[in-house]
Protein backbone atom coordinates (compact mmCIF):
# COMPACT_ATOMS: atom_id res chain seq x y z
CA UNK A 1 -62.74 89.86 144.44
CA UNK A 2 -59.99 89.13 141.97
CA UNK A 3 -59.61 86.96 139.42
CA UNK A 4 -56.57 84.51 139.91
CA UNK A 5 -53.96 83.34 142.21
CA UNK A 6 -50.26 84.43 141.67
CA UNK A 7 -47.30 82.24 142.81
CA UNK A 8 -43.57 83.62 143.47
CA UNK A 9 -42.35 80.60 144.39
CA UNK A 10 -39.26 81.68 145.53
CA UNK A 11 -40.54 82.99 148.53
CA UNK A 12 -42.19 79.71 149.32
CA UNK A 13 -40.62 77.86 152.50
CA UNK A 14 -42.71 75.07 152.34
CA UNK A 15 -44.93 75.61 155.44
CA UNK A 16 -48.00 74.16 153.43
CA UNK A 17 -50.14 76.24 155.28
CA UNK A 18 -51.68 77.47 152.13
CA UNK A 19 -52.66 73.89 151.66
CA UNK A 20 -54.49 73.76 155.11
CA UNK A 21 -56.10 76.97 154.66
CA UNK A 22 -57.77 75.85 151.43
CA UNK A 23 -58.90 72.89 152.84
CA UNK A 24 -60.43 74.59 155.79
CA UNK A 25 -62.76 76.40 153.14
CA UNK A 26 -63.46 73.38 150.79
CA UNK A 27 -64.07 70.86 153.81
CA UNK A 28 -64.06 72.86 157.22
CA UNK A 29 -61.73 71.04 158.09
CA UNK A 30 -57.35 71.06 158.53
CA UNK A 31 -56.71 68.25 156.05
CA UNK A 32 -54.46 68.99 152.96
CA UNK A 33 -56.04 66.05 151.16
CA UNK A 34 -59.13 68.75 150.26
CA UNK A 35 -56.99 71.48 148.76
CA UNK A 36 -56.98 72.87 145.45
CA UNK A 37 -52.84 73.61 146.22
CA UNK A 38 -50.56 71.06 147.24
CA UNK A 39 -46.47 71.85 148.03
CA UNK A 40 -44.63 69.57 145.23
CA UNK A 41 -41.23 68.06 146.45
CA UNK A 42 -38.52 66.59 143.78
CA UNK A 43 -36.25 65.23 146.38
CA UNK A 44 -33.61 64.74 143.78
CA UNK A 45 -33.45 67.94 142.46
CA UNK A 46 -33.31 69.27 145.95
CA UNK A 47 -36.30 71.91 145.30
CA UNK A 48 -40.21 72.10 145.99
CA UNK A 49 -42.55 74.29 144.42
CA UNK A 50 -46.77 74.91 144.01
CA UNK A 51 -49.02 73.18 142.07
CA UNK A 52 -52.58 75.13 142.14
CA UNK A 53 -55.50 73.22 140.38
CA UNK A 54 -57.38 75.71 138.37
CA UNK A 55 -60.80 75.13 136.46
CA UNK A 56 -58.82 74.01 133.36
CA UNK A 57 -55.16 73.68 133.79
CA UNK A 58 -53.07 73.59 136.56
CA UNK A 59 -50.24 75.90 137.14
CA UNK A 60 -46.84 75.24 138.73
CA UNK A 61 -45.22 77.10 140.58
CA UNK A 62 -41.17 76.15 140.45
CA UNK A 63 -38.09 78.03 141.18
CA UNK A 64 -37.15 78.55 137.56
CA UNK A 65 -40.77 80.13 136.94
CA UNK A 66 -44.63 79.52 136.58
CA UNK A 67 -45.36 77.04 134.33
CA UNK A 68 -49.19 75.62 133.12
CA UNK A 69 -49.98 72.22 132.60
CA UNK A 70 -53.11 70.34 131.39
CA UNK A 71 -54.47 68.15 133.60
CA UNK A 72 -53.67 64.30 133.40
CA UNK A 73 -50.19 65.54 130.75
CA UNK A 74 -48.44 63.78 134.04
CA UNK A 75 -45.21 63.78 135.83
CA UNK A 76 -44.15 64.10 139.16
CA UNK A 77 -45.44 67.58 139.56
CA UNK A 78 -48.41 66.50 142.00
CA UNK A 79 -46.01 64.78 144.48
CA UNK A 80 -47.74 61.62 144.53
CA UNK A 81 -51.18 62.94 145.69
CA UNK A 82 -53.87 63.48 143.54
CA UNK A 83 -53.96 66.69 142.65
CA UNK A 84 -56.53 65.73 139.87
CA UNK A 85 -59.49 64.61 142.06
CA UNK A 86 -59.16 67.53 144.14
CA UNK A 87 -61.07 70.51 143.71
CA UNK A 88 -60.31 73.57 141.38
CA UNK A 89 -59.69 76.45 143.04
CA UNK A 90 -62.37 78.94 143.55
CA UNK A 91 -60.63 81.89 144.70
CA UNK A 92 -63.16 80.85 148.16
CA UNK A 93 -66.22 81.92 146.76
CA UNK A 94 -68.12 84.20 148.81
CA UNK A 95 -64.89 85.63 150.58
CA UNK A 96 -63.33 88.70 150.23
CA UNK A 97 -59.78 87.14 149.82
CA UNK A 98 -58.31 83.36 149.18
CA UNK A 99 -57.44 81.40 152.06
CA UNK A 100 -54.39 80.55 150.93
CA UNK A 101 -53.50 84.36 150.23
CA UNK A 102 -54.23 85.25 154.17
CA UNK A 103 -53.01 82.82 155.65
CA UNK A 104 -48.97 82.41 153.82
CA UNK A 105 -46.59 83.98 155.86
CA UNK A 106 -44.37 84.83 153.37
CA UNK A 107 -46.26 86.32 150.79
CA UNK A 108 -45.43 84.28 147.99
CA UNK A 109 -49.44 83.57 147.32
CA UNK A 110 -51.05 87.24 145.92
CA UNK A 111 -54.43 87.44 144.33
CA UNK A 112 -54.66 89.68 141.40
């Protein structure tokens, strides 16, 4: 399997089906609130973007690029939800390929 998620973020339409998909393998269940991805809207900059919760950081995925953040450093990257009491993503141990990875539609998740 391989070793990390990649984000082109400009490809992202905002389905949030990534964020059910990694749900499903977390909970078995279709409930975003159990995903270690969440689609991050900033109404007032009129964009959205990824935020993936890794093992140590988190990584954002915005229109102007990736960018990694330590968790807790704050903002309104998470959207309001918390990202920090979900759980870091796993790549879905014991699967051949991420959830989230199958599942987009556009291809802006890749696992490398």
């Amino acid at each position: 399997m391989a070793g990390e998620i990649q984000i082109d973020s400009l490809k992202c339409t905002g389905c949030r089906i990534c964020e059910f998909a990694c749900s499903y393998h977390h909970d078995r269940e279709f409930s975003a609130i159990g995903a270690s991805l969440l689609l991050s809207r900033e109404e007032k900059k009129n964009y959205y973007g990824i935020v993936l919760k890794r093992q140590k950081d988190l990584l954002l995925g915005r229109p102007e690029g990736l960018e990694e953040m330590t968790p807790g450093a704050g903002g309104s990257e998470s959207g309001g939800k918390p990202i920090l009491m979900r759980p870091p993503c796993d790549l879905c141990e014991g699967e051949d390929t991420a959830y989230c990875v199958i599942s987009c539609p556009t291809g802006c998740l890749s696992q490398k």
